[in-house]
Protein backbone atom coordinates (compact mmCIF):
# COMPACT_ATOMS: atom_id res chain seq x y z
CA UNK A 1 97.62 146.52 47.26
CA UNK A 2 100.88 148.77 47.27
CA UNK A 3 104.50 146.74 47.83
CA UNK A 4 104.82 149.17 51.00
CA UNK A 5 101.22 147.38 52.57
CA UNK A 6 102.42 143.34 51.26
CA UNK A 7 102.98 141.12 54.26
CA UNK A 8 106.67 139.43 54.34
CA UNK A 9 105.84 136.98 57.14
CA UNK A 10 102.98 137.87 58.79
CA UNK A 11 102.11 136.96 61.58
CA UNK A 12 98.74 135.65 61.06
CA UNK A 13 97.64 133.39 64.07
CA UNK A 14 94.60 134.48 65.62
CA UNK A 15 94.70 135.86 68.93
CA UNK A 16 91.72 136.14 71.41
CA UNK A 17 91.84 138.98 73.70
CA UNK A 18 89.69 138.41 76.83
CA UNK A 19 89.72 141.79 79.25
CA UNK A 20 88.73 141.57 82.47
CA UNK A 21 87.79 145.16 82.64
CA UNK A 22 87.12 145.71 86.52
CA UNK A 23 91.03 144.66 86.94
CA UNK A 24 92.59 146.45 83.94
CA UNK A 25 92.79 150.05 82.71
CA UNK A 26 91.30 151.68 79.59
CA UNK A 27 94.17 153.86 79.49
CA UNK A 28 96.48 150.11 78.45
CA UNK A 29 94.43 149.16 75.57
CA UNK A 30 96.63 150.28 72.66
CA UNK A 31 99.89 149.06 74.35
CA UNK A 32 98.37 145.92 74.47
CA UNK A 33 97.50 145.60 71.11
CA UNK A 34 100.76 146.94 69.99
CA UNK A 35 102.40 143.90 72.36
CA UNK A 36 100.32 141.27 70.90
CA UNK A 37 100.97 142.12 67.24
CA UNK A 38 104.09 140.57 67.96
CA UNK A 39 102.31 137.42 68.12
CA UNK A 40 99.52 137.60 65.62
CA UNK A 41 96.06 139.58 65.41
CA UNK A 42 94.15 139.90 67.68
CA UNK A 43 90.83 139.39 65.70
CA UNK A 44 88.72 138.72 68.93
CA UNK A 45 88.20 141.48 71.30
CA UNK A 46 86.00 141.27 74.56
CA UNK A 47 85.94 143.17 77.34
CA UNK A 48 83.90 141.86 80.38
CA UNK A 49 82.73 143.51 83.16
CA UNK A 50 78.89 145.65 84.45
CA UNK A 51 78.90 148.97 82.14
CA UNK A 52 76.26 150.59 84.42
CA UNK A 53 78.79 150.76 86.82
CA UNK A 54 80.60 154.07 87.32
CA UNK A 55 83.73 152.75 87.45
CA UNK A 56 83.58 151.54 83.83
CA UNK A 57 82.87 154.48 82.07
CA UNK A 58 86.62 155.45 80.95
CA UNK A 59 86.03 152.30 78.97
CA UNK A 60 83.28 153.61 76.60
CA UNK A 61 85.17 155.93 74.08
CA UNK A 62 88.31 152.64 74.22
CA UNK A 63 85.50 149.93 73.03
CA UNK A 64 84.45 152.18 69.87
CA UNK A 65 88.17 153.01 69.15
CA UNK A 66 89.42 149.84 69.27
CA UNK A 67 86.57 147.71 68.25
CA UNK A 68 86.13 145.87 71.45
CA UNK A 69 83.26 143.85 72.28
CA UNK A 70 81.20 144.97 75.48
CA UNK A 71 80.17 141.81 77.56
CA UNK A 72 77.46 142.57 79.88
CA UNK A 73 77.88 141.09 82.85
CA UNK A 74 74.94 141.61 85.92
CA UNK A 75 76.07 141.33 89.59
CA UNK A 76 73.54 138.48 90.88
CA UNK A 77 74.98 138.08 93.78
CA UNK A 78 76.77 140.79 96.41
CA UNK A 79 80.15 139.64 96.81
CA UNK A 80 80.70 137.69 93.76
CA UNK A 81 82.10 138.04 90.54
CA UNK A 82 80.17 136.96 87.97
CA UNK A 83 82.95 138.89 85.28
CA UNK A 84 85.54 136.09 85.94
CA UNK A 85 82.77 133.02 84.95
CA UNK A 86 81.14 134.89 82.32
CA UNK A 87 85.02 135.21 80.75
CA UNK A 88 85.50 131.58 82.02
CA UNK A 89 82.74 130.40 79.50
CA UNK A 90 83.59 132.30 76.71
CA UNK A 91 87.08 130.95 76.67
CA UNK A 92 86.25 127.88 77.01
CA UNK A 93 83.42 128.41 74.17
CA UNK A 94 85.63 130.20 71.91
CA UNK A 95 88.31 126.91 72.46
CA UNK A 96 86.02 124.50 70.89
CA UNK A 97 83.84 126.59 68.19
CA UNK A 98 85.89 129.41 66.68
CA UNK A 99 89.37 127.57 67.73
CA UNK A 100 91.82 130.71 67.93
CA UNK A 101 95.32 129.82 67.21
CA UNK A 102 96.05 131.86 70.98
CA UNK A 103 94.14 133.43 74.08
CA UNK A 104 95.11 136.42 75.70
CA UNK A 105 93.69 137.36 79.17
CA UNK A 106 94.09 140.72 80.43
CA UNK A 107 93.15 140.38 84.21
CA UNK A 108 95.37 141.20 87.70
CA UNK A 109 92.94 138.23 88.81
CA UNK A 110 94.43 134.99 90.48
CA UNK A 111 91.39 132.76 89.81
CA UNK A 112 91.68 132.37 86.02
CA UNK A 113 95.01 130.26 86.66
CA UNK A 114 92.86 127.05 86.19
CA UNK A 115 91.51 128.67 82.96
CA UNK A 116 95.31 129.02 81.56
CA UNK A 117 95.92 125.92 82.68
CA UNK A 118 93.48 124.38 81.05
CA UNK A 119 94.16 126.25 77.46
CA UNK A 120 97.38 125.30 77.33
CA UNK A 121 96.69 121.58 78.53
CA UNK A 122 94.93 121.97 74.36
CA UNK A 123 97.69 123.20 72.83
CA UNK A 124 97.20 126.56 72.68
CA UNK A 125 99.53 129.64 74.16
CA UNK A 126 98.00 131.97 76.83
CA UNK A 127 99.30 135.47 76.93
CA UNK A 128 98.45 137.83 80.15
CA UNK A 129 98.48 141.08 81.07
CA UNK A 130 98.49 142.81 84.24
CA UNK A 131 99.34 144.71 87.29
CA UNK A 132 101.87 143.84 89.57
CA UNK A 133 99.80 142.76 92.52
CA UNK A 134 98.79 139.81 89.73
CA UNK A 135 99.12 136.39 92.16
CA UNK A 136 102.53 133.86 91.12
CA UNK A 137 100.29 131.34 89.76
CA UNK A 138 98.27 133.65 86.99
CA UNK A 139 101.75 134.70 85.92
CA UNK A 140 103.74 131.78 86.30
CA UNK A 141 100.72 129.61 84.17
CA UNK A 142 101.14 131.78 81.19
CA UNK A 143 103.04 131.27 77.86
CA UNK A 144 104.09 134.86 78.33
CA UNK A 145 102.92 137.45 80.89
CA UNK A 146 104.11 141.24 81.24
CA UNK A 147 103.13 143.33 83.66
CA UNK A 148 101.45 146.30 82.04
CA UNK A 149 103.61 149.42 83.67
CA UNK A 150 106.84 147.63 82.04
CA UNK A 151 104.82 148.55 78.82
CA UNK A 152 105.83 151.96 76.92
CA UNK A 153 103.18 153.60 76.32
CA UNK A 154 104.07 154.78 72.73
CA UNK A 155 102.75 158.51 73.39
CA UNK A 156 103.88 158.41 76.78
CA UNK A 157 102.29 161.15 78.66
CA UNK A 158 99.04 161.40 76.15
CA UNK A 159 99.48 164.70 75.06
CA UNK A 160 99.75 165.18 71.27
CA UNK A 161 102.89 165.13 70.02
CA UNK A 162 104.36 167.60 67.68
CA UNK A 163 106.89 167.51 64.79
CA UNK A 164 108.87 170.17 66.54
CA UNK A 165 109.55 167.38 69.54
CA UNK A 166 111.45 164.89 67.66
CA UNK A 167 115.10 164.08 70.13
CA UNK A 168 118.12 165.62 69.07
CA UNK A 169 119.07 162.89 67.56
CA UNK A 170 116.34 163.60 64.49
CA UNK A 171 118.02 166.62 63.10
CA UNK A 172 121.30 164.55 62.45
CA UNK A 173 119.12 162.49 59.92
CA UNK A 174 119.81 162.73 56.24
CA UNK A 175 117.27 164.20 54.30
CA UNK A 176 118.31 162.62 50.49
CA UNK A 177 117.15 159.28 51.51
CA UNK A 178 113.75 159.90 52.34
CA UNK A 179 111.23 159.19 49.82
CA UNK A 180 108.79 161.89 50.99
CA UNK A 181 111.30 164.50 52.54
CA UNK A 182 110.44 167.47 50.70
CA UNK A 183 106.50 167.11 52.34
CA UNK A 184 106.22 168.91 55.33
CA UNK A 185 104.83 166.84 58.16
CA UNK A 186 100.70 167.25 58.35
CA UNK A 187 100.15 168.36 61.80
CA UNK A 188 97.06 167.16 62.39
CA UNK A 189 98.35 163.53 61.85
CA UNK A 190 101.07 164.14 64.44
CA UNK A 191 98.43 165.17 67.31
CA UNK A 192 96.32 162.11 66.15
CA UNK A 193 96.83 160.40 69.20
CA UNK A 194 94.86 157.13 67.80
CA UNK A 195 97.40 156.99 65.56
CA UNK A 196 100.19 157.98 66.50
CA UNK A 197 99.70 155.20 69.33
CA UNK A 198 99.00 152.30 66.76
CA UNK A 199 102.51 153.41 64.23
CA UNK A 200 104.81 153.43 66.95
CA UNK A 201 103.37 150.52 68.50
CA UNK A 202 104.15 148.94 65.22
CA UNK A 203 107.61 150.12 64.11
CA UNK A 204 108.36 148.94 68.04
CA UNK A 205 106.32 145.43 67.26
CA UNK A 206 108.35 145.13 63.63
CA UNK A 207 111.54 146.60 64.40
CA UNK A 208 115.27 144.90 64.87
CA UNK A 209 118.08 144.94 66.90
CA UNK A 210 119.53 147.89 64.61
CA UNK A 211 115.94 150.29 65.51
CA UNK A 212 115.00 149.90 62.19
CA UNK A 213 112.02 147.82 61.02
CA UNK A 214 111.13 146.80 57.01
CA UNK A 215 108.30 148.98 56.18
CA UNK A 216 106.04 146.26 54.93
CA UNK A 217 106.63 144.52 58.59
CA UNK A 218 105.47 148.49 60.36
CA UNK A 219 102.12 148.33 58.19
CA UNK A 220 101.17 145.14 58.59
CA UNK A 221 101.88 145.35 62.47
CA UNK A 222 99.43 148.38 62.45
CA UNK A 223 96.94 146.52 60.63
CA UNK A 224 96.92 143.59 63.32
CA UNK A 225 96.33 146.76 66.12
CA UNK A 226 93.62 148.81 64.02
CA UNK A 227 91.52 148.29 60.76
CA UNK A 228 94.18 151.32 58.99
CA UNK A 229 93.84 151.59 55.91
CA UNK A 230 96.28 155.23 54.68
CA UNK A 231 93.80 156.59 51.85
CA UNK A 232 91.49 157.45 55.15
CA UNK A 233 94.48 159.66 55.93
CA UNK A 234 94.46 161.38 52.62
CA UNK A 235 98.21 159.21 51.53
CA UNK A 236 98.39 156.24 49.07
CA UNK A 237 100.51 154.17 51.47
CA UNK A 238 102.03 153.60 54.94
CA UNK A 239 105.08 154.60 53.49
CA UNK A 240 103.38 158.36 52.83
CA UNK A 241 101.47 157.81 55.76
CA UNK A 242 104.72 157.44 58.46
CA UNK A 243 106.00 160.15 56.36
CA UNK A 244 103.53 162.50 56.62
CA UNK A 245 103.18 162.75 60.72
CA UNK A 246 106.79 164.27 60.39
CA UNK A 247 107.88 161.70 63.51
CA UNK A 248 109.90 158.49 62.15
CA UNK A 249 112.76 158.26 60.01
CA UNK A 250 112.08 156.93 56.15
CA UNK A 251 114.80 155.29 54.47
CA UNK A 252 115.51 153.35 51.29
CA UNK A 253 118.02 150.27 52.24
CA UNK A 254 120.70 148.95 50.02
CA UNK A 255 117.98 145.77 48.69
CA UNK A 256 115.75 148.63 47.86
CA UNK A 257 113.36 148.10 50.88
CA UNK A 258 112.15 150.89 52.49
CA UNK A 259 112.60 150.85 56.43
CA UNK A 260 110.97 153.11 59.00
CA UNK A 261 112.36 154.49 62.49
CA UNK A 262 111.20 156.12 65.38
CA UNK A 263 112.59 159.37 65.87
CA UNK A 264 112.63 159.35 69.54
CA UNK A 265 114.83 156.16 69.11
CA UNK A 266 118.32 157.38 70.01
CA UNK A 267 119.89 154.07 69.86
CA UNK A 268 119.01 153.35 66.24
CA UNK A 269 121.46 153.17 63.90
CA UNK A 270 122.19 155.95 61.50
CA UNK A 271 120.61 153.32 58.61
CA UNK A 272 119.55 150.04 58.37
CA UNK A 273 121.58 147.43 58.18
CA UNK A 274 120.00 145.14 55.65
């Protein structure tokens, strides 16, 4: 394993993500993810919901990508939602038999407050996501909840991003200290939206008050989002691999660290501070 890809505190409680996918957009997946490796990894992934239905099929491409688990869940009954008790179970399954260290439930839904309730009463923090009609109680019963269009989405409109967009403030940016400076940016990584979505989630996840986040914190942040590994990218290491999409700043600091930056960030500072 390279010293860039070596975990310095990693977060490694185990996180299970519970999406109630007739209540939640595909289009929030990777923000999520990017949130929750704050907290840990999220090594469970299910997403509940009918996939005949229509409505459901933006999903598809988002289960594959992020290696979600499709729940099947029937209608039996007009009127009903069978979603929220087939998630119900699970949790509650999941609580006693594969004992995550934290749940996450991604719903807008009111009547899993008795499920948080009920997770915590065990010891164990309950993270939500969710829309802003989301009912006082769901919120209010959760270790932490957030509200999913107070979430960045780290590519913003979607579109693939180019080299060529960095803010002003990228230009001003010393080119001696970068390790991989004389490389011009690989294009192709920069319009990866997959990925570009998963390393700025984690330089945000990893990064301090300064904008600046240790490098070995960025890659171990993108490996709690997405099973990364940078030799699929044609690099050696994350270090190469932020370096070579041309759109964060790559520094060495005076403890001979490196440190990665967004370059959209115009309120880091000029280097990092450690």
């Amino acid at each position: 394993m390279d010293n860039d890809e070596k975990p310095r505190g990693t977060l490694d409680r185990r996180i299970a993500l519970l999406i109630d996918a007739d209540n939640i957009s595909h289009a929030k997946i990777a923000v999520m993810l990017a949130e929750l490796s704050k907290y840990g990894t999220a090594n469970i992934r299910r997403a509940y919901g009918d996939w005949a239905k229509p409505a459901l099929k933006g999903w598809t491409d988002k289960l594959h990508d992020f290696a979600i688990r499709p729940i099947q869940q029937f209608s039996y009954s007009a009127g009903k939602n069978a979603t929220d008790i087939a998630l119900v179970i699970d949790a509650m399954e999941l609580l006693y038999t594969q004992k995550p260290d934290a749940f996450c439930l991604a719903s807008s839904d009111g009547d899993f407050t008795p499920l948080v309730m009920q997770l915590k009463a065990n010891g164990h923090e309950v993270y939500g996501f969710g829309e802003r009609k989301t009912p006082a109680p769901f919120v209010n019963a959760c270790t932490t909840f957030l509200y999913l269009d107070s979430l960045d989405d780290p590519v913003q409109t979607g579109a693939p991003v180019e080299p060529s967009e960095a803010p002003p403030s990228a230009p001003k940016a010393k080119a001696k200290p970068k390790a991989a400076a004389d490389k011009p940016a690989d294009k192709s990584l920069a319009q990866n939206t997959k990925l570009v979505t998963i390393l700025r989630g984690a330089v945000e996840a990893s990064a301090r008050e300064d904008g600046w986040a240790l490098m070995s914190a960025a890659g171990s942040a993108a490996k709690r989002q997405a099973p990364i590994d940078p030799r699929n990218y044609g690099v050696k290491n994350f270090t190469a691999l932020f370096t070579a999409t041309g759109l964060f700043e790559i520094v060495k600091g005076k403890n001979g660290q490196s440190y990665v930056a967004d370059k959209r960030n115009k309120d880091r500072a000029d280097r990092p501070g450690g």
